[in-house]
Protein backbone atom coordinates (compact mmCIF):
# COMPACT_ATOMS: atom_id res chain seq x y z
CA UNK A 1 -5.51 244.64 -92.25
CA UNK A 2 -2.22 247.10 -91.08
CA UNK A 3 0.61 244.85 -89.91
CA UNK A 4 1.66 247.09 -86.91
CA UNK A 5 5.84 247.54 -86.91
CA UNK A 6 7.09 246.91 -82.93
CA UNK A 7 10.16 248.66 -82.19
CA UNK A 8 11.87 245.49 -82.03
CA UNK A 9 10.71 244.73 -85.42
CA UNK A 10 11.94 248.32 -86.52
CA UNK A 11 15.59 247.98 -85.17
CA UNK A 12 15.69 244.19 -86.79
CA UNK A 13 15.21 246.00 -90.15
CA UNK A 14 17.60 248.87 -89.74
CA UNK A 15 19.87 246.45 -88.32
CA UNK A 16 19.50 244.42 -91.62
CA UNK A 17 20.30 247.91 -93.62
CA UNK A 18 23.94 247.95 -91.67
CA UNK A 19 26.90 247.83 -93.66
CA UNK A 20 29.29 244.92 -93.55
CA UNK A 21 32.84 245.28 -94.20
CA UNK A 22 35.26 242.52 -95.00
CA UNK A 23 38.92 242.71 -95.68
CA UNK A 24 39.26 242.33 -99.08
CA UNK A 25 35.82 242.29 -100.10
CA UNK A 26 33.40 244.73 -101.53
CA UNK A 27 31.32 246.68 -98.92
CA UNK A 28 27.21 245.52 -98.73
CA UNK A 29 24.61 245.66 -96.80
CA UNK A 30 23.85 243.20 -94.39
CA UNK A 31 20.86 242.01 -95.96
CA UNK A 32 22.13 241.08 -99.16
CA UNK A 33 25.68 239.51 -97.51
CA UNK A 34 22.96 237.13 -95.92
CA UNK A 35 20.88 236.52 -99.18
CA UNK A 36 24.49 236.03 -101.11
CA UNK A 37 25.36 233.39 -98.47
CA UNK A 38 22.58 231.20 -98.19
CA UNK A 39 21.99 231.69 -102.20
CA UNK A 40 25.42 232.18 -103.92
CA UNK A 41 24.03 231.77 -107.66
CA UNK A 42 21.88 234.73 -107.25
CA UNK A 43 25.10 236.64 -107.35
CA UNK A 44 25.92 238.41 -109.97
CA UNK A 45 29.11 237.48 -112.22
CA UNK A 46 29.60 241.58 -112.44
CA UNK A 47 30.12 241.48 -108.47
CA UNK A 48 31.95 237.94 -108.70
CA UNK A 49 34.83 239.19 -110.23
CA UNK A 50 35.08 242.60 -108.59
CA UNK A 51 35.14 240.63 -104.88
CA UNK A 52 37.63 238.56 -106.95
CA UNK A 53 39.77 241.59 -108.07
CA UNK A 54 39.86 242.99 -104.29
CA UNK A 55 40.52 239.88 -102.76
CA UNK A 56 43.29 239.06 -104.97
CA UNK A 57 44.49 242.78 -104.46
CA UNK A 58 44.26 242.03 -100.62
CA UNK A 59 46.51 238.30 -101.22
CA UNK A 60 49.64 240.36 -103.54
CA UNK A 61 49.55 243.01 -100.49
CA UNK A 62 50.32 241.19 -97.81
CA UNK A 63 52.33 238.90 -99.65
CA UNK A 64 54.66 241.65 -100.35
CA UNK A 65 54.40 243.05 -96.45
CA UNK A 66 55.01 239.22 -95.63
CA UNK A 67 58.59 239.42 -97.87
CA UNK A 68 59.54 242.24 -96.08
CA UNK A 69 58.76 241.22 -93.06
CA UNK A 70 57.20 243.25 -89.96
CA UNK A 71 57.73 246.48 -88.01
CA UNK A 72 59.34 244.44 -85.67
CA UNK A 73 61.72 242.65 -87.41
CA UNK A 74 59.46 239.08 -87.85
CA UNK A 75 60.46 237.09 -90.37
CA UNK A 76 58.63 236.87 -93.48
CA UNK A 77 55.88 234.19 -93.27
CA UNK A 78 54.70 231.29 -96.51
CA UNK A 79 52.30 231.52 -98.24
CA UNK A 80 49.90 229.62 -97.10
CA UNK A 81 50.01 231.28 -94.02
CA UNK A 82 49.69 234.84 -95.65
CA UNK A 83 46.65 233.23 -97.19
CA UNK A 84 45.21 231.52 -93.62
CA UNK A 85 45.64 234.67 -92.27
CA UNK A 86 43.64 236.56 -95.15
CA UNK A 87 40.57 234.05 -94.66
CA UNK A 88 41.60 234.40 -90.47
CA UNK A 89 40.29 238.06 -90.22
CA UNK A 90 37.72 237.95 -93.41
CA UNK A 91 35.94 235.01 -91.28
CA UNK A 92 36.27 236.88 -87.98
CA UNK A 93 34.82 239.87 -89.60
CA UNK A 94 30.95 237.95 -91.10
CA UNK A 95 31.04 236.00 -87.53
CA UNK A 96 31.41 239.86 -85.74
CA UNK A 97 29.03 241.66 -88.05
CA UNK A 98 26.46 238.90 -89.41
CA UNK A 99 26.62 236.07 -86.35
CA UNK A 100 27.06 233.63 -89.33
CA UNK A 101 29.19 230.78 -88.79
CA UNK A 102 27.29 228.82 -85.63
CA UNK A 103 27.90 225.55 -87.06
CA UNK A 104 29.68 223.41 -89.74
CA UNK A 105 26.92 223.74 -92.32
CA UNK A 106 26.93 227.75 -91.92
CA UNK A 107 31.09 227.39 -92.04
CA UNK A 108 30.39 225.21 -95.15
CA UNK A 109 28.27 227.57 -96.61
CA UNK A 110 30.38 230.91 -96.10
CA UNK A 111 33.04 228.33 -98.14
CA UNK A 112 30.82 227.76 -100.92
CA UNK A 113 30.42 230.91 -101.90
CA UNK A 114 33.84 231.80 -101.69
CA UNK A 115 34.40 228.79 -104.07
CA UNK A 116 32.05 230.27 -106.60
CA UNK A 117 33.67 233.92 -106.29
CA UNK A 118 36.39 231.95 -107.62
CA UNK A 119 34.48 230.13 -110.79
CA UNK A 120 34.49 226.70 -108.54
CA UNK A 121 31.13 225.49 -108.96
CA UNK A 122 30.67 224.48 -104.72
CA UNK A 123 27.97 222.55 -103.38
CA UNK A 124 27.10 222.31 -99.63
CA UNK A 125 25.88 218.73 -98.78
CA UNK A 126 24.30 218.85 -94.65
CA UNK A 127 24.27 216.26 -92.66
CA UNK A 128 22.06 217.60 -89.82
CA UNK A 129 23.76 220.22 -87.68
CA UNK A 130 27.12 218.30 -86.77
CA UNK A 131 28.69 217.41 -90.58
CA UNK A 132 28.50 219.51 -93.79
CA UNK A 133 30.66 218.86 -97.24
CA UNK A 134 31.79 221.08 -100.10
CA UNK A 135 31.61 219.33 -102.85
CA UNK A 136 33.90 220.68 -106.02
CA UNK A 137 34.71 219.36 -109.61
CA UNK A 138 37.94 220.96 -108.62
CA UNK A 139 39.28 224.49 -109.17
CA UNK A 140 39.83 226.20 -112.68
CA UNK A 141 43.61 225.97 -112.05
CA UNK A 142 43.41 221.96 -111.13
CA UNK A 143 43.92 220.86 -114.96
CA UNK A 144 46.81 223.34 -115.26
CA UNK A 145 50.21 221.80 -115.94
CA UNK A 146 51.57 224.36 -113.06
CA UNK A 147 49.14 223.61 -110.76
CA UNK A 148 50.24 221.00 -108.38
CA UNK A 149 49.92 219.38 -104.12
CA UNK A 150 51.72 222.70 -103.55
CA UNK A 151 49.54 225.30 -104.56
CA UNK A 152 46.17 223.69 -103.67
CA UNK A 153 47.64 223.52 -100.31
CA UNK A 154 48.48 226.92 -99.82
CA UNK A 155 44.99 228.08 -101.11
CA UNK A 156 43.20 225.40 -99.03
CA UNK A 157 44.66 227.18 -95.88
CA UNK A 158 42.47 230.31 -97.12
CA UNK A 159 39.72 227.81 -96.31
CA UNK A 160 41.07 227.01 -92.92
CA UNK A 161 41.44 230.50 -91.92
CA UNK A 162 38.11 230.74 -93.03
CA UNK A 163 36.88 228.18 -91.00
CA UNK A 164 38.68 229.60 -87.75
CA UNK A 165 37.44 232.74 -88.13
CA UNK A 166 33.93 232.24 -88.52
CA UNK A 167 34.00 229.40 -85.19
CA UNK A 168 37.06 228.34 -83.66
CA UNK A 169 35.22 224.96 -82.67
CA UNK A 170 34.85 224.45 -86.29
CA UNK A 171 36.69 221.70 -87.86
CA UNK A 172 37.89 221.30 -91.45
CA UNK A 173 39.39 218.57 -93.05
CA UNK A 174 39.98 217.34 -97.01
CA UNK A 175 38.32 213.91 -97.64
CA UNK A 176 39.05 214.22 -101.12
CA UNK A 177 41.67 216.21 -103.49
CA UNK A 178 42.07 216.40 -107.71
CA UNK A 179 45.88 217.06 -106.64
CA UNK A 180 45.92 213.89 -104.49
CA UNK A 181 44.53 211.71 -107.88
CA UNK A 182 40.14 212.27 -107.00
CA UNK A 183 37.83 213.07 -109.27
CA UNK A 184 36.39 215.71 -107.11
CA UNK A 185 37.57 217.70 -104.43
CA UNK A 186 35.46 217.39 -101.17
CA UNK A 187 35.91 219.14 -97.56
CA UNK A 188 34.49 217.69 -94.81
CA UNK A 189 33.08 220.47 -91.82
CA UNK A 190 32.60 219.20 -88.16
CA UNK A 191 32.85 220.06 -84.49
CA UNK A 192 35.72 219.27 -83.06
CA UNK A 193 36.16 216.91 -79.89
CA UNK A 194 36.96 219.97 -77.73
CA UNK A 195 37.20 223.47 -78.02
CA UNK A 196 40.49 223.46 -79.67
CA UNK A 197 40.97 226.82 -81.90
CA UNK A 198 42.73 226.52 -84.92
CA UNK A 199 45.43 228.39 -85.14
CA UNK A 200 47.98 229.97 -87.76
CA UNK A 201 50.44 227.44 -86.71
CA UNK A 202 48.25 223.79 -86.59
CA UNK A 203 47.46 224.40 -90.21
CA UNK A 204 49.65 221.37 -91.15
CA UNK A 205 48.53 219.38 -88.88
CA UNK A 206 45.26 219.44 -90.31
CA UNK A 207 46.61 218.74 -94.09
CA UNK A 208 48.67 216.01 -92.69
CA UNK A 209 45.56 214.17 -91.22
CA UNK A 210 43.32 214.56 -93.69
């Protein structure tokens, strides 16, 4: 028996042929951004540490754009807010071009995998559609002498932006840290009470409350 292809079905497999592009990240095909999402140990180690390589390429850019400052004169941001704003437009980029991120478990799981890029073994724990967790033993770098409160913050607002990027409505908060004296590290991924958008500049808050 012939399975006949509908034109709708045609343009929902080209569509899944489209190229994504990320800042930072390698380019791929739609399909296989999706698969690499919802399955992040099917990826490669090869591919791991080239999205590693670029992303960290992307980070020591605009750090040194953010030292200089702007065009017009701004003056030169942290960073953690170098890094928010790296995981800002990477987020806003897989939300535009793969509609991912339409609730806390998707958020969660767009986190996960850019936990593992990183050698972090992340796993997603769902709680229905309104709660998700990543649940780490903690980075490579957390049983470094020079790693430290400091750092870890300024990486977890790569998260954040993250988290903005992909939905706005998206909340993310740290239930647990290795930096704050936890065995693991956990975030915790809700909706927020409104539609609040987090922002470049509430990043702190966040850290503060959690």
């Amino acid at each position: 028996m012939t399975t006949r292809i509908t034109p709708r079905g045609l343009l929902r497999a080209l569509g899944l042929l489209r190229t994504v592009r990320v800042p930072g990240l390698p380019v791929a095909p739609r399909f296989l951004a999706l698969i690499a999402i919802r399955n992040p140990r099917l990826v490669p180690y090869p591919i791991r540490w080239r999205t590693a390589a670029r992303g960290l390429g992307l980070v020591v850019a605009r750090l040194v754009e953010a030292e200089g400052g702007g065009d017009g004169g701004e003056k030169a941001r942290g960073t953690g807010a170098v890094l928010q704003g790296v995981g800002l437009d990477q987020g806003r980029a897989l939300r535009a071009q793969l509609d991912y991120g339409r609730d806390p478990a998707e958020c969660a799981r767009v986190v996960a995998l850019a936990n593992r890029v990183y050698d972090i073994d992340a796993v997603v724990v769902e709680a229905g559609s309104h709660e998700a967790r990543v649940v780490t033993p903690g980075c490579p770098w957390s049983r470094e002498a020079w790693w430290g409160p400091g750092p870890c913050g300024a990486f977890s607002r790569y998260e954040v932006g993250l988290v903005a990027g992909l939905n706005p409505e998206v909340r993310l908060r740290y239930e647990c840290k290795r930096t704050r004296g936890d065995d693991t590290c956990v975030g915790v991924y809700t909706w927020r009470a409104g539609t609040e958008a987090t922002s470049l500049d509430d990043a702190d808050d966040l850290f503060q409350s959690s």
